[in-house]
C-alpha atoms as a PDB file:
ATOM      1  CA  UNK A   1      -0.285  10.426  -5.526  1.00  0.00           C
ATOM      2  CA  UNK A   2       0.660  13.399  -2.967  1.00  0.00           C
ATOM      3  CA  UNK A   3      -3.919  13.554  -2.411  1.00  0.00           C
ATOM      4  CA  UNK A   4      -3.672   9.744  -1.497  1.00  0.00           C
ATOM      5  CA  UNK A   5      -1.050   9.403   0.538  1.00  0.00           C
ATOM      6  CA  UNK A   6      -2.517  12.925   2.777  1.00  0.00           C
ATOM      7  CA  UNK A   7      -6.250  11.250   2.907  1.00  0.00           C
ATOM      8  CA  UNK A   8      -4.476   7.609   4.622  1.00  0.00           C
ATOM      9  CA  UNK A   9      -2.451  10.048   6.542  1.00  0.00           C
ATOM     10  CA  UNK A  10      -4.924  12.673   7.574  1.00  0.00           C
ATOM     11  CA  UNK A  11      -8.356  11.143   6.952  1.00  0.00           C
ATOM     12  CA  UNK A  12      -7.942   7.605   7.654  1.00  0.00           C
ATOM     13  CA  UNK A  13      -6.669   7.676  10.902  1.00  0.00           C
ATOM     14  CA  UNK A  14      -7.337   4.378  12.828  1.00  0.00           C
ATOM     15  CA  UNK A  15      -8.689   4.957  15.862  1.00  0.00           C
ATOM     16  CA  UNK A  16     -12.367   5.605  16.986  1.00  0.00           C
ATOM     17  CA  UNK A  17     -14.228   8.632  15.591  1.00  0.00           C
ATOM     18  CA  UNK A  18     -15.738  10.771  17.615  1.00  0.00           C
ATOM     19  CA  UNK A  19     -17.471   8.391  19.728  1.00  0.00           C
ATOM     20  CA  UNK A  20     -17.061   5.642  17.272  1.00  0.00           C
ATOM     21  CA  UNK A  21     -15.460   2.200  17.209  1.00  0.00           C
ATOM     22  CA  UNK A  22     -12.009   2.201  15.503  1.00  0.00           C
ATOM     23  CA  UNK A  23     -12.177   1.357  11.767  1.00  0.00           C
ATOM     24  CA  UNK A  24     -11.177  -2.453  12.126  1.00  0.00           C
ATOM     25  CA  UNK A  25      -9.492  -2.916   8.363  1.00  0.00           C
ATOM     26  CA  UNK A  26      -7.152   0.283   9.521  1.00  0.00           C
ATOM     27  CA  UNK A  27      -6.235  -1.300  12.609  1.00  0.00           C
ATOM     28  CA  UNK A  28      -3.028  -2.691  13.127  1.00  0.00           C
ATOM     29  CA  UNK A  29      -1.854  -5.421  13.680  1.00  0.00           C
ATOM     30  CA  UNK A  30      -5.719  -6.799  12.954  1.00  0.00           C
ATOM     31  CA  UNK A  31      -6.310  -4.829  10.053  1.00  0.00           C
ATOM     32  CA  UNK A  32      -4.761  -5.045   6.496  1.00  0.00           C
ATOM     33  CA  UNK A  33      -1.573  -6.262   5.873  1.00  0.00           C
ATOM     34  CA  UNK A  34      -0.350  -3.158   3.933  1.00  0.00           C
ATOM     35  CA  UNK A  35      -2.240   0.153   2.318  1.00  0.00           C
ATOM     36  CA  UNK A  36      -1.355   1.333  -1.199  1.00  0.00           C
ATOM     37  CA  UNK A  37      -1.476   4.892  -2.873  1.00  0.00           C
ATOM     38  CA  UNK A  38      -1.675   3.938  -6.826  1.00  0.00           C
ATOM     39  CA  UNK A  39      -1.297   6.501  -9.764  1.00  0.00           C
ATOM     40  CA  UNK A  40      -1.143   5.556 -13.584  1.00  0.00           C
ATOM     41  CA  UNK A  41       2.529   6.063 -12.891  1.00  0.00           C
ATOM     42  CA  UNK A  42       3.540   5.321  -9.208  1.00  0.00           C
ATOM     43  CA  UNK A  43       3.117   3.001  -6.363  1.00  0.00           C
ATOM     44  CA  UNK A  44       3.643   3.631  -2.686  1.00  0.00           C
ATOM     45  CA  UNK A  45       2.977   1.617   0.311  1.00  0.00           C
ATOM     46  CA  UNK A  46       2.844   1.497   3.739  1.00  0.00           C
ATOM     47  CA  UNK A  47       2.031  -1.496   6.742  1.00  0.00           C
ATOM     48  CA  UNK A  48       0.834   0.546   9.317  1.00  0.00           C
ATOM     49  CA  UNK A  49      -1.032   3.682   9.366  1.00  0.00           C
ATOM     50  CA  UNK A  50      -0.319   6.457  12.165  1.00  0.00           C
ATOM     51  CA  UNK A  51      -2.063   9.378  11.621  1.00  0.00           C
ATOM     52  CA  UNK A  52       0.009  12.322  10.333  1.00  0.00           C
ATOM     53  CA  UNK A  53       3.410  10.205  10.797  1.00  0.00           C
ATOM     54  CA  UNK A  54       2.388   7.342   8.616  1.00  0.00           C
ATOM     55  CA  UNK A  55       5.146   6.741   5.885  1.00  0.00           C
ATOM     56  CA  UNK A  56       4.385   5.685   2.629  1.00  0.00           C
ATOM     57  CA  UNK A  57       7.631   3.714   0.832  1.00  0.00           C
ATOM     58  CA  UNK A  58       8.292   3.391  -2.986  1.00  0.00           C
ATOM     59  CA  UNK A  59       6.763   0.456  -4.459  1.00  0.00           C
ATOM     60  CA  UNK A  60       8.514   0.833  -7.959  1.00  0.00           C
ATOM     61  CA  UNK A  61      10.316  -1.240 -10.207  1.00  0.00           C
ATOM     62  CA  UNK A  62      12.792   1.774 -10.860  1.00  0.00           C
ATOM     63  CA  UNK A  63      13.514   3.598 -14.439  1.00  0.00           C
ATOM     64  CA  UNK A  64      16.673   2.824 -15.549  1.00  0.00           C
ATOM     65  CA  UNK A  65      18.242   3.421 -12.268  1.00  0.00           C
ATOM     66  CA  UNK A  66      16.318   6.454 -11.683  1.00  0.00           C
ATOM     67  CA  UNK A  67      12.877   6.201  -9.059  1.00  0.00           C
ATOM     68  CA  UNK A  68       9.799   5.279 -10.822  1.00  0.00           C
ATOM     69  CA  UNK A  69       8.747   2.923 -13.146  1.00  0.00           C
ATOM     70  CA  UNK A  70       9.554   2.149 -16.821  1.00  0.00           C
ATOM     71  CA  UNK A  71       7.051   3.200 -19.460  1.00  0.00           C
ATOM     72  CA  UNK A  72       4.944   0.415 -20.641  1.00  0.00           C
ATOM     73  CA  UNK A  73       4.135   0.446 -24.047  1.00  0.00           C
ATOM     74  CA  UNK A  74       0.913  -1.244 -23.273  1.00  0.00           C
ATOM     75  CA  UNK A  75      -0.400   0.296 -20.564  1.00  0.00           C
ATOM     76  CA  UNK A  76      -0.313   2.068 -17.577  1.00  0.00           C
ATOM     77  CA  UNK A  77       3.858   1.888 -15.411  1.00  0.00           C
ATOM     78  CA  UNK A  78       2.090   0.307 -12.726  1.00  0.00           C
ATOM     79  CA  UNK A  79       0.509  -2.734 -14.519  1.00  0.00           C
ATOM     80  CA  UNK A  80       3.171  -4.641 -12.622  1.00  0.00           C
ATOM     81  CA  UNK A  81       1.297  -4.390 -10.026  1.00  0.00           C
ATOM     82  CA  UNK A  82      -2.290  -5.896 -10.361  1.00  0.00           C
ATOM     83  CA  UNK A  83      -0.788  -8.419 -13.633  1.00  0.00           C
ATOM     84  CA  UNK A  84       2.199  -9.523 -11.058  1.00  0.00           C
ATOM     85  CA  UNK A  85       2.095  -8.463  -7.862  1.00  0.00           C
ATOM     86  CA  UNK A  86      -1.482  -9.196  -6.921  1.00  0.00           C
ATOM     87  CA  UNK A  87      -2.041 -12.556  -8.946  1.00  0.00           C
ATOM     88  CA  UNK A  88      -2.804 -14.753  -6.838  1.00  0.00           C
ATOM     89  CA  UNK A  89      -0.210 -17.039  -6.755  1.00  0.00           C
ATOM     90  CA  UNK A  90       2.083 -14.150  -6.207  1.00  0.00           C
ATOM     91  CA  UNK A  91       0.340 -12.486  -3.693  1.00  0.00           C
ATOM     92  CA  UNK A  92      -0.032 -15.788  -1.998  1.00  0.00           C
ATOM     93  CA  UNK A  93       3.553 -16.559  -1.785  1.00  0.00           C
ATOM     94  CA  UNK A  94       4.378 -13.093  -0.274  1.00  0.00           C
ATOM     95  CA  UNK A  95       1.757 -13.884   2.442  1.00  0.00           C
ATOM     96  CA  UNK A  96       3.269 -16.996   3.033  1.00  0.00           C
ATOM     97  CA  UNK A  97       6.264 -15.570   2.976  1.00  0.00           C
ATOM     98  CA  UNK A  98       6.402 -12.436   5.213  1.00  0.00           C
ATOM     99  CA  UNK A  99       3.232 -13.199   7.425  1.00  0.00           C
ATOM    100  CA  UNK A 100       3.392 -14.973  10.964  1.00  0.00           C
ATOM    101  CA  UNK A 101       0.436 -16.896  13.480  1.00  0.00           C
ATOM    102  CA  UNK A 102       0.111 -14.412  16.115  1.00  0.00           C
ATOM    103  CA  UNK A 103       0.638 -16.467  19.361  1.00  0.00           C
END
């Protein structure tokens, strides 16, 4: 988790390369909506990258009360994420939800 979050943060830094363009998906606010960091066991997310001070947030379902995610006795604790979060009627709603028409 700890290697993914470091290569958003240190390798995937948004803005041109050398004498490149700027990567346009890691862009904000043009780019993608959010960037995840998935193990077999966490999930962490953040909306908009910035270099070394991007901050990633929990994207758990919590263990009990504790951080983390409940063992799943048929598969990997973050399941919920692809089988739930990103169906697409799910993921859909949360667009519709939390996204706005630029003006």
């Amino acid at each position: 988790m700890e290697d993914a979050i470091d290569q958003y943060r240190f390798d995937r830094e948004p803005g041109p390369k050398a004498q490149g363009s700027p990567e346009p998906l890691l862009c904000f606010p043009n780019g993608a909506l959010v960037h995840f960091a998935v193990s077999n066991s966490e999930v962490y997310m953040s909306t908009q990258l910035a270099g070394a001070a991007t901050r990633f947030l929990p994207f758990n379902k919590g263990n009990n009360g504790a951080a983390g995610n409940p063992a799943n006795e048929h598969g990997h604790r973050t399941t919920y994420l692809w089988e739930q979060i990103w169906a697409r009627d799910s993921w859909l709603e949360i667009l519709g939800h939390y996204t706005y028409p630029a003006n």
